[in-house]
C-alpha atoms as a PDB file:
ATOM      1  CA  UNK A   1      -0.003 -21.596  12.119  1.00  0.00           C
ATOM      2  CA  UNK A   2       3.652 -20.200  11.384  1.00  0.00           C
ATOM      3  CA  UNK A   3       4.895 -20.448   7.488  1.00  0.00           C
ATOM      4  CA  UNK A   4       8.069 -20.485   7.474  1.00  0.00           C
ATOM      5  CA  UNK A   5       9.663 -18.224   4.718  1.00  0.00           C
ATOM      6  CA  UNK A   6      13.129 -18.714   2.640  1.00  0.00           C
ATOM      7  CA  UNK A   7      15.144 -15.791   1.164  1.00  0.00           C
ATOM      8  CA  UNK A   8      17.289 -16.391  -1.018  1.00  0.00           C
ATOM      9  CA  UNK A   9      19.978 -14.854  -3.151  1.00  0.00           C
ATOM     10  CA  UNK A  10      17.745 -12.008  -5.252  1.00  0.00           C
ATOM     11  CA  UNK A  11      16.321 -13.201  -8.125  1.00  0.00           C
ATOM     12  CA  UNK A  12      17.240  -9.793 -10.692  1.00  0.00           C
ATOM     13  CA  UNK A  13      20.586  -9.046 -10.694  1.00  0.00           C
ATOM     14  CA  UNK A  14      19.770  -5.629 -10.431  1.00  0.00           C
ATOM     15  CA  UNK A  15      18.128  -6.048  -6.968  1.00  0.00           C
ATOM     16  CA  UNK A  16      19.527  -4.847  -3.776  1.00  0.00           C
ATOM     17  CA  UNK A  17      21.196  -7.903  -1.994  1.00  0.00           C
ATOM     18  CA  UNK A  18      19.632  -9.611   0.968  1.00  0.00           C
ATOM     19  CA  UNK A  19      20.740  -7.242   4.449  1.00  0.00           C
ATOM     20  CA  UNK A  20      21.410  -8.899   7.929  1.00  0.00           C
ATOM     21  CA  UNK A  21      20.347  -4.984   9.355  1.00  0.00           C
ATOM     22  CA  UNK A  22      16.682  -5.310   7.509  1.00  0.00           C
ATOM     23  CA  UNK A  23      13.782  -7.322   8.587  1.00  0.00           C
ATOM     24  CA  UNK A  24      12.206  -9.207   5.458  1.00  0.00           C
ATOM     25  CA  UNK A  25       8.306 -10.291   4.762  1.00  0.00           C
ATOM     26  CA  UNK A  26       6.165 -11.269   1.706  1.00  0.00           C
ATOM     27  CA  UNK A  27       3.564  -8.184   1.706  1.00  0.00           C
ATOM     28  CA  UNK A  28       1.697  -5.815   0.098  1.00  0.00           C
ATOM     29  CA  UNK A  29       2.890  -1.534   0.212  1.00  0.00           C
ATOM     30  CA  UNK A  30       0.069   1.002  -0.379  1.00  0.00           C
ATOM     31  CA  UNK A  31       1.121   4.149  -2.277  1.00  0.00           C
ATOM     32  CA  UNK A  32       0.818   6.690  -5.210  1.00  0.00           C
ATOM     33  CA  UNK A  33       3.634   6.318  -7.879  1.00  0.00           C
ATOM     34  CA  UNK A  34       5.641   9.213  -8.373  1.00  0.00           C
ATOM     35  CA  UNK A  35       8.822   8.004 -10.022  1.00  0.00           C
ATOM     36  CA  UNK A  36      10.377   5.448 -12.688  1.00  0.00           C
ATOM     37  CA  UNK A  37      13.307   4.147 -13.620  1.00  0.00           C
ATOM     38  CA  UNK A  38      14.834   1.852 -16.496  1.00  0.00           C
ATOM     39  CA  UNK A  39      17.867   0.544 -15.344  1.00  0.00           C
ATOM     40  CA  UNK A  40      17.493  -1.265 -13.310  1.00  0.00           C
ATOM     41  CA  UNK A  41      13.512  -1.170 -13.563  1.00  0.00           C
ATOM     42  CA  UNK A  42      11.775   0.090 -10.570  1.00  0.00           C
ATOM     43  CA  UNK A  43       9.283   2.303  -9.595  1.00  0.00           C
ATOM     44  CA  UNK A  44       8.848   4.804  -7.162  1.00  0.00           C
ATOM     45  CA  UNK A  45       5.851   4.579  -4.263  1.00  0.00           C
ATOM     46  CA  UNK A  46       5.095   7.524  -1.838  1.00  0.00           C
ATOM     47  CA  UNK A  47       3.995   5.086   0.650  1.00  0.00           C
ATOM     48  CA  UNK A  48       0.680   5.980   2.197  1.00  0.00           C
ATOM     49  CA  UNK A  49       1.063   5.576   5.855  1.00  0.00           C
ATOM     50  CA  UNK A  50       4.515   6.823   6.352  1.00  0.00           C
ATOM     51  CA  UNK A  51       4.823   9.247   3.100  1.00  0.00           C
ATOM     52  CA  UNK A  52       8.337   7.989   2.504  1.00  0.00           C
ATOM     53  CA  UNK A  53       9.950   6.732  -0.495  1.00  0.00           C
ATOM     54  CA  UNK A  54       9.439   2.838  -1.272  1.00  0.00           C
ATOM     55  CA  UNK A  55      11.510   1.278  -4.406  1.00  0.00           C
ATOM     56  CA  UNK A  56       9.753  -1.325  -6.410  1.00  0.00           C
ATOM     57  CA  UNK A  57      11.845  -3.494  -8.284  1.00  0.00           C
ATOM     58  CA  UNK A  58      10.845  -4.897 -11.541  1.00  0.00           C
ATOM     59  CA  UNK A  59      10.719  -7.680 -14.063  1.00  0.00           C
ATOM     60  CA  UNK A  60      10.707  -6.710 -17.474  1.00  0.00           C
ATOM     61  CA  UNK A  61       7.400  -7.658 -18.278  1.00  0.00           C
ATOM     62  CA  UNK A  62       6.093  -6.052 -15.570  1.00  0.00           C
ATOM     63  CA  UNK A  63       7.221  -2.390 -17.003  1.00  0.00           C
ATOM     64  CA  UNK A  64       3.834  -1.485 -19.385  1.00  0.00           C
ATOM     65  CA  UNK A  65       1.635  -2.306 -15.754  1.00  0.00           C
ATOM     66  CA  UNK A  66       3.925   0.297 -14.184  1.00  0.00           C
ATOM     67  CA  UNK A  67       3.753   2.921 -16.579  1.00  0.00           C
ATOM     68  CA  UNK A  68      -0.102   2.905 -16.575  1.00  0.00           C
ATOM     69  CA  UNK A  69      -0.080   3.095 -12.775  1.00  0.00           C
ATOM     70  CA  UNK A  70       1.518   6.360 -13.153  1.00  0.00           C
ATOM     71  CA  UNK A  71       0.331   8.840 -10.634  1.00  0.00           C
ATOM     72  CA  UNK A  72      -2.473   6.390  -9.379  1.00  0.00           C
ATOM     73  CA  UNK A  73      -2.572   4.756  -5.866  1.00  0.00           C
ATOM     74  CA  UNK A  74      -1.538   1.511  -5.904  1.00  0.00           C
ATOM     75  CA  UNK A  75      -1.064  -2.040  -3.814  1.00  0.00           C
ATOM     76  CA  UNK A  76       2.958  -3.514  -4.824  1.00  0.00           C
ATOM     77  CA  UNK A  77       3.217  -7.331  -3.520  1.00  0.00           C
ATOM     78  CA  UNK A  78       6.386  -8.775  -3.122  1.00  0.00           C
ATOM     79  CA  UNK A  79       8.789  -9.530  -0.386  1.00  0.00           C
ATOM     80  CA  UNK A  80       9.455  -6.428   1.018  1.00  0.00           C
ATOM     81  CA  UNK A  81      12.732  -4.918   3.354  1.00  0.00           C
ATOM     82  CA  UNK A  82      11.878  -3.260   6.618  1.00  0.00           C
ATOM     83  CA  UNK A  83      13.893  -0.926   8.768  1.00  0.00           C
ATOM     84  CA  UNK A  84      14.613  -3.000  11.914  1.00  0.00           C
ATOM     85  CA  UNK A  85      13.908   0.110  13.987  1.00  0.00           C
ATOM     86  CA  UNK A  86      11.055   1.461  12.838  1.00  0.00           C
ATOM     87  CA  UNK A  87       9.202  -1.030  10.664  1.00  0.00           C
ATOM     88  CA  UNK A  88       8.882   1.282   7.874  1.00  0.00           C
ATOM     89  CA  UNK A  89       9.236  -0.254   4.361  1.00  0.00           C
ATOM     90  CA  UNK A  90      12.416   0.658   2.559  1.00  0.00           C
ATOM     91  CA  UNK A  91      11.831  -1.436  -1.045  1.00  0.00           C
ATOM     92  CA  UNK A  92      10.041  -4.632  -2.751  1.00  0.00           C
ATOM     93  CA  UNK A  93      11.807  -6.948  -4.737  1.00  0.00           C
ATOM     94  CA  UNK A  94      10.041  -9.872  -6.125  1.00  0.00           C
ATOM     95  CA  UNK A  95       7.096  -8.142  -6.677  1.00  0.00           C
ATOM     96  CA  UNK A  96       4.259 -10.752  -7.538  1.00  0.00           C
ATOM     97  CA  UNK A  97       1.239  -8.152  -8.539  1.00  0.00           C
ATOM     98  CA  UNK A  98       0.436  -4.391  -8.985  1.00  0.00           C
ATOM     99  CA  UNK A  99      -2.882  -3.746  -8.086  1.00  0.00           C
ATOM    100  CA  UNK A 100      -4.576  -0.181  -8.855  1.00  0.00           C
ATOM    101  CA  UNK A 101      -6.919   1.345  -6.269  1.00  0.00           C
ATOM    102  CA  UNK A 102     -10.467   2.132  -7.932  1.00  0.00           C
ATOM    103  CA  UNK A 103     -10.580   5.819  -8.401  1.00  0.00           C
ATOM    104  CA  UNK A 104     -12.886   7.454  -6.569  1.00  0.00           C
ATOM    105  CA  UNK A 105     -14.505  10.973  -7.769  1.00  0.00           C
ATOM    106  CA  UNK A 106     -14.257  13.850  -5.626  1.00  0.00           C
ATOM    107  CA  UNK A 107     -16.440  14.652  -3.008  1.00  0.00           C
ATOM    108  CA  UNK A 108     -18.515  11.736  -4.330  1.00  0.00           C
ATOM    109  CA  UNK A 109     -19.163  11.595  -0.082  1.00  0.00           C
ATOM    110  CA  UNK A 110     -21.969  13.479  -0.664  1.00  0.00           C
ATOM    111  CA  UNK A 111     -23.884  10.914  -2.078  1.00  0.00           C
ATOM    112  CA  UNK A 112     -24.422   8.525   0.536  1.00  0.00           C
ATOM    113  CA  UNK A 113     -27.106   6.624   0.983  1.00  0.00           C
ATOM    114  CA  UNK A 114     -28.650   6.503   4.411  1.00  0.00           C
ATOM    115  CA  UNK A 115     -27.213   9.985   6.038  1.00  0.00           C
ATOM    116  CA  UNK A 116     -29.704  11.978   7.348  1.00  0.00           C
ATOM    117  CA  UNK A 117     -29.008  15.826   7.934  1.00  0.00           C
ATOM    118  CA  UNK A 118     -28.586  16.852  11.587  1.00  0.00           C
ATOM    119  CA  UNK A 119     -30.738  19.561  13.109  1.00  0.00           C
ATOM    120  CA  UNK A 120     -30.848  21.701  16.222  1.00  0.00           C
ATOM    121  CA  UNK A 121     -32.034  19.719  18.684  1.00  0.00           C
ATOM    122  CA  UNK A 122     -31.759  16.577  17.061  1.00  0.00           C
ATOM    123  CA  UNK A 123     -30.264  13.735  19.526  1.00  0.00           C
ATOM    124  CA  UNK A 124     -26.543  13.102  18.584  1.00  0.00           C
ATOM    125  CA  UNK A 125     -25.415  10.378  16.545  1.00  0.00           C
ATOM    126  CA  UNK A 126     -23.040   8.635  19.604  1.00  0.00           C
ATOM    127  CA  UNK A 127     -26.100   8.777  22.066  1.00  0.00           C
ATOM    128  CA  UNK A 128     -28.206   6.740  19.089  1.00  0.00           C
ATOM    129  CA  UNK A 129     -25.408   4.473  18.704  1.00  0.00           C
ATOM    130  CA  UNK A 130     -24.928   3.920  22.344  1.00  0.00           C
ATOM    131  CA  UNK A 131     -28.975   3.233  22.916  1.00  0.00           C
ATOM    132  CA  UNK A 132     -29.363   0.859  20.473  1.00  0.00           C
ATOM    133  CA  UNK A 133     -25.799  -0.664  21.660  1.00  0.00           C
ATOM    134  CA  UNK A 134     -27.333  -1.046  25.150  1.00  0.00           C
ATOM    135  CA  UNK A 135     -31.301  -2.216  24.022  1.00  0.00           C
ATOM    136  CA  UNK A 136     -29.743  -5.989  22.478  1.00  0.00           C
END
């Protein structure tokens, strides 16, 4: 089922206005915050997939939940502007939620549950898979 989505006129005067060359969703843009700034209030993501810039503008009571995101990884909601070409995210106005990513210790891998250690002449893990794929 299609929901049909209305843009209208930016709701902060100090967001970008509405482009006919940009393709425009409600979303969510995964990234580590690098950069702030006050006027007008937005925040800086180095977007995860792509590794470019991604402007997050700001209400004023959202700026304290921006500065404690600083240098985590994050999840920004709003409506965000695409390039048409590429699909990449250029900004977010509108945002509706900033949403940290749990923090995860380093090499914390290592304690896995239910890894066993591979030996020499051990059968490999794709030929297990693949036999119990084919015995159901």
């Amino acid at each position: 089922m299609a929901h049909e989505v209305s843009i209208n006129k930016p709701v902060r005067d100090e967001e970008p206005e509405i482009e006919a060359s940009k393709d425009y969703s409600l979303g969510t843009v995964t990234g580590t915050v690098v950069a702030m700034w006050a006027n007008p209030l937005k925040l800086g993501l180095n977007e995860t997939v792509s590794g470019q810039m991604v402007y997050c503008y700001l209400d004023k009571h959202q700026q304290e939940t921006a500065r404690e995101q600083w240098g985590k990884c994050v999840s920004v909601s709003g409506l965000i502007a695409r390039d048409r070409d590429t699909g990449q995210p250029i900004n977010v106005t509108q945002v509706r939620d900033i949403k940290p990513f749990e923090e995860v210790p380093a090499r914390s891998f290592k304690e896995a549950k239910g890894t066993v250690p591979w030996q020499q002449g051990d059968e490999p893990s794709e030929a297990i898979i693949r036999r119990i794929r084919d015995a159901g």
